[in-house]
C-alpha atoms as a PDB file:
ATOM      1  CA  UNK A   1     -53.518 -16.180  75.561  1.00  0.00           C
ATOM      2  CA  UNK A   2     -52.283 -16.434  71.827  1.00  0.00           C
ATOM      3  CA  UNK A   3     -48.400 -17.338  71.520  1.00  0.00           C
ATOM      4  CA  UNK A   4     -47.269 -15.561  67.971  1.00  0.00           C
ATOM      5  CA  UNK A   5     -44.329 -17.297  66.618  1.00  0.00           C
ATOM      6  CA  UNK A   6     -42.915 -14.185  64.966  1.00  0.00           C
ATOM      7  CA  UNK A   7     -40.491 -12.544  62.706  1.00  0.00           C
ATOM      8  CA  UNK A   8     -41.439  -9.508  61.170  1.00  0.00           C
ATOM      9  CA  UNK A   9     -42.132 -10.451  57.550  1.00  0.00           C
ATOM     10  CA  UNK A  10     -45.141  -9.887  55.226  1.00  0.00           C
ATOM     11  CA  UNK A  11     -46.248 -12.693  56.352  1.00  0.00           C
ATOM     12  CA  UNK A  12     -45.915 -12.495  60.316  1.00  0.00           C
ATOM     13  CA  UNK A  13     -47.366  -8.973  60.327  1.00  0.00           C
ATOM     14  CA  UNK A  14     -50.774 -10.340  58.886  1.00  0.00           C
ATOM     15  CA  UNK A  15     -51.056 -11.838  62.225  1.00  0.00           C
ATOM     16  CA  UNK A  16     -49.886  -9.386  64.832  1.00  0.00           C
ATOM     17  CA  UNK A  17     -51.933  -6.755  62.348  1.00  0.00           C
ATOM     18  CA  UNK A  18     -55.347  -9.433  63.047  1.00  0.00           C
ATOM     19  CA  UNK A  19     -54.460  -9.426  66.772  1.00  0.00           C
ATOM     20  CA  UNK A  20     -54.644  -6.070  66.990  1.00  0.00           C
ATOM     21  CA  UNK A  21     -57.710  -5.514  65.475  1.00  0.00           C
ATOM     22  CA  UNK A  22     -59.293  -8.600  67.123  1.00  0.00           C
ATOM     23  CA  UNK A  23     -57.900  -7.186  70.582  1.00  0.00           C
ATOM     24  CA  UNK A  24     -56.759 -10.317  71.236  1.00  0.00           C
ATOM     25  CA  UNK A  25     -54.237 -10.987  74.266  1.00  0.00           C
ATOM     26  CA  UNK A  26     -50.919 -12.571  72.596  1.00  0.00           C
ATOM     27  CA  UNK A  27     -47.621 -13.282  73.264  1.00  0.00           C
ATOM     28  CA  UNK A  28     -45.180 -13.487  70.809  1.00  0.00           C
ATOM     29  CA  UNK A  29     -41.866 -15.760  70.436  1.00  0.00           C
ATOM     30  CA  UNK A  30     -39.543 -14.509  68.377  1.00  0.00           C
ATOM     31  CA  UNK A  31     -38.343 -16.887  65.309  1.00  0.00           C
ATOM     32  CA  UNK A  32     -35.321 -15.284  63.989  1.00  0.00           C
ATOM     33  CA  UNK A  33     -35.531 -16.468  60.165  1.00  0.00           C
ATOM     34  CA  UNK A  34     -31.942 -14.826  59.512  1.00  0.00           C
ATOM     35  CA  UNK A  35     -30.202 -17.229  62.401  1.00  0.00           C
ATOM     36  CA  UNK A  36     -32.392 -20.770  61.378  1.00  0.00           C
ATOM     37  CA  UNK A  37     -34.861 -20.155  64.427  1.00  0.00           C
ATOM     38  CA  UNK A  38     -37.037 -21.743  61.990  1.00  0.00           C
ATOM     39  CA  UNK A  39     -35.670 -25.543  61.616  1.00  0.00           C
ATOM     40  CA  UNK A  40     -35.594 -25.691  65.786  1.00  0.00           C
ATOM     41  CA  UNK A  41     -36.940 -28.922  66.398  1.00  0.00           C
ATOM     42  CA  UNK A  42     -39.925 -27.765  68.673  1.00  0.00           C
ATOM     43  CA  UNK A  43     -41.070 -24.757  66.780  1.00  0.00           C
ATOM     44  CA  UNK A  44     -40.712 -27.655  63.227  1.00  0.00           C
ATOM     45  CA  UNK A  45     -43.081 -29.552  65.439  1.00  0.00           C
ATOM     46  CA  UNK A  46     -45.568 -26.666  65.379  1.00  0.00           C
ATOM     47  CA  UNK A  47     -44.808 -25.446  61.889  1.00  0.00           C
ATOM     48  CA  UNK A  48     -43.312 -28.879  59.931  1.00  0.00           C
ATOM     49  CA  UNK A  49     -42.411 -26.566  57.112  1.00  0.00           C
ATOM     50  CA  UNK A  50     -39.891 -24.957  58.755  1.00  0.00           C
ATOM     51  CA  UNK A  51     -41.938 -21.297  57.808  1.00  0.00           C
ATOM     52  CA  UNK A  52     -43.267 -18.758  60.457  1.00  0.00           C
ATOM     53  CA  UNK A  53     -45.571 -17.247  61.676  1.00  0.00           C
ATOM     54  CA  UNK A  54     -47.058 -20.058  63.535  1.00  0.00           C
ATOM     55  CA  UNK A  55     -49.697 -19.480  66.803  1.00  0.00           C
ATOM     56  CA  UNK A  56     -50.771 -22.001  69.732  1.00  0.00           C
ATOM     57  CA  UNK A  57     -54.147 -20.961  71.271  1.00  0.00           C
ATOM     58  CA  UNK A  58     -53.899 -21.692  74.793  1.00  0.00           C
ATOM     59  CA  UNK A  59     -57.902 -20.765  74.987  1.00  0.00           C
ATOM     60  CA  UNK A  60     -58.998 -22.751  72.440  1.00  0.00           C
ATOM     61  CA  UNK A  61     -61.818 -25.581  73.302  1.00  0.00           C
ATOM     62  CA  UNK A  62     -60.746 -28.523  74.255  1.00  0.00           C
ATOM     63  CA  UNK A  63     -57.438 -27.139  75.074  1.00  0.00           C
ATOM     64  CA  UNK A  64     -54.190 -25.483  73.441  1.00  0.00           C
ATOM     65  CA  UNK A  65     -54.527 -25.222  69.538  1.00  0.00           C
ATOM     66  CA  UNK A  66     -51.280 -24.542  67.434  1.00  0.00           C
ATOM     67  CA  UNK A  67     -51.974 -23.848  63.738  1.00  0.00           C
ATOM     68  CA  UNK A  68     -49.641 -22.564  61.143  1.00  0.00           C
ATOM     69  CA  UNK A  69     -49.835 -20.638  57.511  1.00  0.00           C
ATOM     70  CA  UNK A  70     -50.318 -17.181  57.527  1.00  0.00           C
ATOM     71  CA  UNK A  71     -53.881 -17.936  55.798  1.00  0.00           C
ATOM     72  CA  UNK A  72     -55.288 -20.470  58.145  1.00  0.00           C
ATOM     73  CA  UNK A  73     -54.346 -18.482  61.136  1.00  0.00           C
ATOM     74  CA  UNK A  74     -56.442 -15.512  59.536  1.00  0.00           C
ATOM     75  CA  UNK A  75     -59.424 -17.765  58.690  1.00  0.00           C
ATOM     76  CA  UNK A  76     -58.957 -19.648  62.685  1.00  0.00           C
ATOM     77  CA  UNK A  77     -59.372 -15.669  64.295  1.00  0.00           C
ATOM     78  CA  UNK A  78     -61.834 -14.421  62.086  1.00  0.00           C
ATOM     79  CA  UNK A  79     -64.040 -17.625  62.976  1.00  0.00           C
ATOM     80  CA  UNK A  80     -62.952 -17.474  66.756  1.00  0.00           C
ATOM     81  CA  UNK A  81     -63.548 -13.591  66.912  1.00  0.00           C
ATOM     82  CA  UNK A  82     -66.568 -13.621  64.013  1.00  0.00           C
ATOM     83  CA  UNK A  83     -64.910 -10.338  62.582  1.00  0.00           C
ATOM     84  CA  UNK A  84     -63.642  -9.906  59.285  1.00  0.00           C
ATOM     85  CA  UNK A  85     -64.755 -12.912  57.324  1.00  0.00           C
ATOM     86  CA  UNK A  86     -68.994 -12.700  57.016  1.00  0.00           C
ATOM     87  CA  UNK A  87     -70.582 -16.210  57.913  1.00  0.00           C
ATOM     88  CA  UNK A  88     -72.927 -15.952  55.271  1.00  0.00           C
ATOM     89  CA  UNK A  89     -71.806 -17.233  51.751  1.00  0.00           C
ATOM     90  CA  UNK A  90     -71.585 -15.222  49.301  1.00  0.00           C
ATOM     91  CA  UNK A  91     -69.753 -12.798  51.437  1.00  0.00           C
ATOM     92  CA  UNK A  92     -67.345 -15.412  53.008  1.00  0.00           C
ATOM     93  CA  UNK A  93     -66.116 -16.275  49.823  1.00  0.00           C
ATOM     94  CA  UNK A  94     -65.858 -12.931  48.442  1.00  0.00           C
ATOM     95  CA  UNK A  95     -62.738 -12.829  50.815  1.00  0.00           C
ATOM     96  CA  UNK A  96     -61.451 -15.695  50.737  1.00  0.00           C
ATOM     97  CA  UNK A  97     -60.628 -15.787  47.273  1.00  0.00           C
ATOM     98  CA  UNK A  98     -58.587 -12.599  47.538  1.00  0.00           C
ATOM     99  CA  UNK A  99     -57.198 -14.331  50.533  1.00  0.00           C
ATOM    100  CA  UNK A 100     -56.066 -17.141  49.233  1.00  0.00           C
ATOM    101  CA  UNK A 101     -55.238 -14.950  45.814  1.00  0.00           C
ATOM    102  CA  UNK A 102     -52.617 -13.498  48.512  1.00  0.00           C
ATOM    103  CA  UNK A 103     -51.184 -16.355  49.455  1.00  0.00           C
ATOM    104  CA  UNK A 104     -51.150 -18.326  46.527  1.00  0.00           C
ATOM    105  CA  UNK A 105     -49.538 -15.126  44.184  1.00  0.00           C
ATOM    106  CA  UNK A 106     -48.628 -11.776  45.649  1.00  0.00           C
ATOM    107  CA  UNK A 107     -47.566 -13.165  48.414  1.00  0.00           C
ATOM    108  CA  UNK A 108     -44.764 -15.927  46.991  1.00  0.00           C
ATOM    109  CA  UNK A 109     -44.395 -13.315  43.714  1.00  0.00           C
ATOM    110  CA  UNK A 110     -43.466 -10.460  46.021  1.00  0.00           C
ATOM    111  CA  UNK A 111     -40.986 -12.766  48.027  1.00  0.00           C
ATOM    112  CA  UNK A 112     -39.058 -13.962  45.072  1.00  0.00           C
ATOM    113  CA  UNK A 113     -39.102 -10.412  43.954  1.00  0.00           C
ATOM    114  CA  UNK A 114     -37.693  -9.286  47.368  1.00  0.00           C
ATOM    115  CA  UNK A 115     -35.015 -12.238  47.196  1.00  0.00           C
ATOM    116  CA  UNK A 116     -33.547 -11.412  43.259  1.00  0.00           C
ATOM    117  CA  UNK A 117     -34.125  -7.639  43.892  1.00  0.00           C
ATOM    118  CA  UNK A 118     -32.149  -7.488  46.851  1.00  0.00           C
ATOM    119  CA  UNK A 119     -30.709 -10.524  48.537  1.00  0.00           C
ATOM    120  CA  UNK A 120     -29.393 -13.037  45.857  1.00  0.00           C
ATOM    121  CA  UNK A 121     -25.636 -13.454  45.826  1.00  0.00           C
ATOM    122  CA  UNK A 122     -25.558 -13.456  41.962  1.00  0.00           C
ATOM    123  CA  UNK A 123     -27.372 -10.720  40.034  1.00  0.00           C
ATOM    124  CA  UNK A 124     -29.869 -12.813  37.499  1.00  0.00           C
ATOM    125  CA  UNK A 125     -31.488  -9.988  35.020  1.00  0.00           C
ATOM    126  CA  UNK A 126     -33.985 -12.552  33.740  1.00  0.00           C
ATOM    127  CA  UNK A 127     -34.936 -13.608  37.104  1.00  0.00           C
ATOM    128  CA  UNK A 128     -34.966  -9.890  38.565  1.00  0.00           C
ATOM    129  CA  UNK A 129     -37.240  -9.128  35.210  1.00  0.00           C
ATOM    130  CA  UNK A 130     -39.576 -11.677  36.022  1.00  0.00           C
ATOM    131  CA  UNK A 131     -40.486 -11.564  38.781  1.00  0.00           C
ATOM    132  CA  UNK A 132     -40.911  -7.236  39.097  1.00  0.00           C
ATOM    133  CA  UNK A 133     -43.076  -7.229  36.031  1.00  0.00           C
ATOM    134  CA  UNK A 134     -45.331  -9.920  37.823  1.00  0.00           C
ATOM    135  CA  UNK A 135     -45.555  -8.448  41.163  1.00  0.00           C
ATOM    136  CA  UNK A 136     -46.527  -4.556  39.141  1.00  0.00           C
ATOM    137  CA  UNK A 137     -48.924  -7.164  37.044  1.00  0.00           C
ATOM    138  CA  UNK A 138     -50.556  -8.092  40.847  1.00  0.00           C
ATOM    139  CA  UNK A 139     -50.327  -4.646  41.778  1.00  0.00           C
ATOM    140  CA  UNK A 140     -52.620  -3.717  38.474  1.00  0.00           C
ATOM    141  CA  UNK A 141     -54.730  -6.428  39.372  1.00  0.00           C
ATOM    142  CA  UNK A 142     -55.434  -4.542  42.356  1.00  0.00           C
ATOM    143  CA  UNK A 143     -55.604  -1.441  41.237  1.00  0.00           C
ATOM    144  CA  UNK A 144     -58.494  -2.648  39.344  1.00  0.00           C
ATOM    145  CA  UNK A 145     -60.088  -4.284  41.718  1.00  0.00           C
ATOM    146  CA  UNK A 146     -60.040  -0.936  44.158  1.00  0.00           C
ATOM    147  CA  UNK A 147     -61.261   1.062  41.251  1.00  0.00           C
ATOM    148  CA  UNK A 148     -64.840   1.361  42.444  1.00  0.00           C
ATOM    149  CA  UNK A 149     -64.412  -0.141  46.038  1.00  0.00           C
ATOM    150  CA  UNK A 150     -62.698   1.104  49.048  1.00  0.00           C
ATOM    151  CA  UNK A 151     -61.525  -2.393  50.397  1.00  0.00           C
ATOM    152  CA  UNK A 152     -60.686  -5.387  48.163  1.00  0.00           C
ATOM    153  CA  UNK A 153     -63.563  -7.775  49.308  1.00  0.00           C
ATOM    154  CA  UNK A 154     -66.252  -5.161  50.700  1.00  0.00           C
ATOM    155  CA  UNK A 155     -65.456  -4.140  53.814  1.00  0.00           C
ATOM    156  CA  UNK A 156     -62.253  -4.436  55.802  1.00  0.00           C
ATOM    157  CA  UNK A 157     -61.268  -8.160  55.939  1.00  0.00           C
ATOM    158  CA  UNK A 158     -58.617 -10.792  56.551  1.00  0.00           C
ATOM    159  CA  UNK A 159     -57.543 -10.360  53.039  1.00  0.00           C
ATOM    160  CA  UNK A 160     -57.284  -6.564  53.356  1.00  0.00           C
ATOM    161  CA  UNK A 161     -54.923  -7.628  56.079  1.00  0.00           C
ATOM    162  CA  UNK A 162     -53.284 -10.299  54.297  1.00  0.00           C
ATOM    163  CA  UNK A 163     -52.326  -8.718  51.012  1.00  0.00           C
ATOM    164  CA  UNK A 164     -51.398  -4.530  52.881  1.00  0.00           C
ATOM    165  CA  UNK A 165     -47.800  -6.234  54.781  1.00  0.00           C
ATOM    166  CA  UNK A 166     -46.831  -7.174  50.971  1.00  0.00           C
ATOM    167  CA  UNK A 167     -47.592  -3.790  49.677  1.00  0.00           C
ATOM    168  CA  UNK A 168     -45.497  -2.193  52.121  1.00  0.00           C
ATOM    169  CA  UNK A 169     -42.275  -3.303  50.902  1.00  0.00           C
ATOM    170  CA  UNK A 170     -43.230  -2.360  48.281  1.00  0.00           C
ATOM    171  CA  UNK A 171     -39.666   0.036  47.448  1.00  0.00           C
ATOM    172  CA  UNK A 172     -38.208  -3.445  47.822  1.00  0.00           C
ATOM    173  CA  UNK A 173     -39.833  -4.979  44.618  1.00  0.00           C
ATOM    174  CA  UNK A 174     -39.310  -1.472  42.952  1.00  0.00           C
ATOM    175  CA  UNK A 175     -43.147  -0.782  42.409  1.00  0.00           C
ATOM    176  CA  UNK A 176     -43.573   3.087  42.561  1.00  0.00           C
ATOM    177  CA  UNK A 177     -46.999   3.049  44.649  1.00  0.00           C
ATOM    178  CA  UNK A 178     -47.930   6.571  41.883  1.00  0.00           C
ATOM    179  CA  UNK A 179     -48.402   4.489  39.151  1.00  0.00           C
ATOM    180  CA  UNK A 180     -51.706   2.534  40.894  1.00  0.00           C
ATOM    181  CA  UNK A 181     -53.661   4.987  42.529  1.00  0.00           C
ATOM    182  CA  UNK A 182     -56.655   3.462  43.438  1.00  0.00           C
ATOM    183  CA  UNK A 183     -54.071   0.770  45.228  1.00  0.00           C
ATOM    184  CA  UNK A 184     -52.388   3.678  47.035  1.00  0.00           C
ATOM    185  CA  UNK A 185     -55.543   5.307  48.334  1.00  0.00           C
ATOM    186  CA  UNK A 186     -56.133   1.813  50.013  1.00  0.00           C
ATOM    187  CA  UNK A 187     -52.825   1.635  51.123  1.00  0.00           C
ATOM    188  CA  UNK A 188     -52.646   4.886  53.066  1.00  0.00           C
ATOM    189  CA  UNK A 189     -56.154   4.204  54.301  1.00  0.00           C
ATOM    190  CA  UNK A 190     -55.450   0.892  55.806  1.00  0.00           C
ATOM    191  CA  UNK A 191     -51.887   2.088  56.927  1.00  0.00           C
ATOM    192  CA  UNK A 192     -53.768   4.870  59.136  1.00  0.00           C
ATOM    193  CA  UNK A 193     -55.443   2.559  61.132  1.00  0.00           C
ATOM    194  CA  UNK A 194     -54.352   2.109  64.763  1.00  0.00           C
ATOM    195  CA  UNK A 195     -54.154  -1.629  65.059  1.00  0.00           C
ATOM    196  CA  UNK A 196     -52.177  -1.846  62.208  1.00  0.00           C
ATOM    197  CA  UNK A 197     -49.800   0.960  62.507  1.00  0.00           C
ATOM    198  CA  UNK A 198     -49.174  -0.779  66.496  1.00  0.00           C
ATOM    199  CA  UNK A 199     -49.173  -4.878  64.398  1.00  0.00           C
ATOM    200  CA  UNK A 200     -46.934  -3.625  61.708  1.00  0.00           C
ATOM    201  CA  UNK A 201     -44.607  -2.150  64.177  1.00  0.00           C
ATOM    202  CA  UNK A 202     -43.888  -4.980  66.299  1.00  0.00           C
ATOM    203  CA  UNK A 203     -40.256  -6.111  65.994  1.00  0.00           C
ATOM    204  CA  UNK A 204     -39.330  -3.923  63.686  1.00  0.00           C
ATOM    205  CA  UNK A 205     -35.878  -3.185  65.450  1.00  0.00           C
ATOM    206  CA  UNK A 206     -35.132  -6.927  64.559  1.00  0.00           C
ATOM    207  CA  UNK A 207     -34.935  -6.541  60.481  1.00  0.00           C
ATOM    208  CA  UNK A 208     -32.015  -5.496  59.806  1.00  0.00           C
ATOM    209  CA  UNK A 209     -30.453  -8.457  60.270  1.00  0.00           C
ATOM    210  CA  UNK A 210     -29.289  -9.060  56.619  1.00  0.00           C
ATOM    211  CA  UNK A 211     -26.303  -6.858  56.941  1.00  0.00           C
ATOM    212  CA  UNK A 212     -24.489  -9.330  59.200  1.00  0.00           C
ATOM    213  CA  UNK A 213     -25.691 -12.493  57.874  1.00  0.00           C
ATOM    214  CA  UNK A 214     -22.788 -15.066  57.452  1.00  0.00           C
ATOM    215  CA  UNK A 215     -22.704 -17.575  54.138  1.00  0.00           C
ATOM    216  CA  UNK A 216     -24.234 -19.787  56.537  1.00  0.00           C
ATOM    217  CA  UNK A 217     -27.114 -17.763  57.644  1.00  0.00           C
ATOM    218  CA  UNK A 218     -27.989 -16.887  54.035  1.00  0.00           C
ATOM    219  CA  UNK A 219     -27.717 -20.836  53.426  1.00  0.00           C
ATOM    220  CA  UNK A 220     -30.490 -21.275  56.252  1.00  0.00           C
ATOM    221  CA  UNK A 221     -32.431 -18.914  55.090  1.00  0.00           C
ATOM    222  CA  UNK A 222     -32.345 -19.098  51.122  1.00  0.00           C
ATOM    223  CA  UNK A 223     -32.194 -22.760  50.656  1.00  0.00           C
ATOM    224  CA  UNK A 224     -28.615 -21.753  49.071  1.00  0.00           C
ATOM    225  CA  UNK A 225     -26.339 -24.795  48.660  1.00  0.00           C
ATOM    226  CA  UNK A 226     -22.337 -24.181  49.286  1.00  0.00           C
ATOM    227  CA  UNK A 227     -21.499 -23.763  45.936  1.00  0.00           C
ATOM    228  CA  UNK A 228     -24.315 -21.464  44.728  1.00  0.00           C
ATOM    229  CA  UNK A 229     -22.289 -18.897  47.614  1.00  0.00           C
ATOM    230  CA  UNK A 230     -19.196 -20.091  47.107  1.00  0.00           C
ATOM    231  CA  UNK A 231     -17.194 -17.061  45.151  1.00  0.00           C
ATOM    232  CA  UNK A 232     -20.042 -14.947  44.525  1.00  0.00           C
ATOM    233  CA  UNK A 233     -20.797 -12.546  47.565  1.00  0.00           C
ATOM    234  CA  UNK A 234     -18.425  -9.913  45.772  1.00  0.00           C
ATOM    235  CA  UNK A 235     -20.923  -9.779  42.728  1.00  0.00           C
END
């Protein structure tokens, strides 16, 4: 049994998404990010950067394995399952770099794109600017990529599963999915599949939590010091 600390992020549906597919037995814990689930001393001493998801494998050798980072979980199933990541070479790192491309830039791009689009307490058009054009720039990048390929690192892989929860918001970084076709082709094809239309669909009830966040949830959650709320939830 896999215990899934969860919310139901970009980032925690890569791993419910991998389950899935893996058909993997799992559990999952919920870690509500709105309500500071995160900085809980015993989930910070599975993830010490207070971020989620986070798993314990209670069938790993040599007994229970906790592991955290949306990437390293994908790479730890892939090895433990050998599906989607190739052992040879070439292949492995064929995915891993779009992996890690993930992780390292849609991924964090998207977020901040999700945060000045639609949750900051103070409307910033530089920073709102910024950080749409460079989440439509990773979106081209990917639309280029998928131009002659039906999958971004041959066939279905970890970073196929990595980089699809960040598309899916994508109405939340105001990217209109018609202007990168060969990106929404893969989208719809990867969104049809069963394991990930039952992965992406777990907790799903739980997200709309930002409607009722107090100053100090959105403190928790943002990193927001008292002043930088203080006056400015009216603007």
């Amino acid at each position: 049994m896999i215990d899934v600390y969860y919310w139901p992020t970009g980032n925690g549906k890569k791993i419910t998404i991998m389950l899935e597919e893996c058909g993997l037995p799992y559990r999952v814990i919920p870690v509500n990010i709105g309500k500071g689930d995160q900085f809980r001393p015993e989930f910070l001493r599975l993830s010490p950067n207070n971020k989620m998801p986070a798993i314990v494998d209670h069938g790993a050798e040599g007994g229970p394995l906790s592991i955290f980072e949306s990437g390293a979980i994908l790479e730890y199933l892939a090895d433990k399952t050998s599906r989607f990541l190739p052992r040879e070479p070439r292949g492995r790192f064929e995915v891993l770099q779009w992996l890690y491309w993930q992780v390292g830039g849609l991924g964090p791009m998207a977020g901040q794109a999700h945060h000045f689009l639609r949750y900051a307490p103070q409307k910033i058009e530089y920073a709102m600017e910024r950080f749409r054009n460079e989440t439509a720039r990773l979106y081209r990048v990917m639309n280029s990529r998928l131009a002659d390929r039906e999958f971004l690192a041959g066939d279905y892989s970890i970073a196929d599963m990595a980089a699809w929860p960040w598309v899916f918001r994508h109405d939340w970084q105001e990217q209109d999915l018609n202007d990168f076709p060969n990106l929404q082709r893969w989208f719809g094809t990867i969104a049809a599949r069963p394991a990930v239309i039952r992965g992406a669909a777990i907790g799903k009830e739980w997200m709309d939590f930002s409607q009722d966040m107090s100053d100090a949830d959105k403190q928790r959650l943002f990193g927001l010091r008292d002043e930088d709320l203080r006056g400015k939830m009216d603007q």
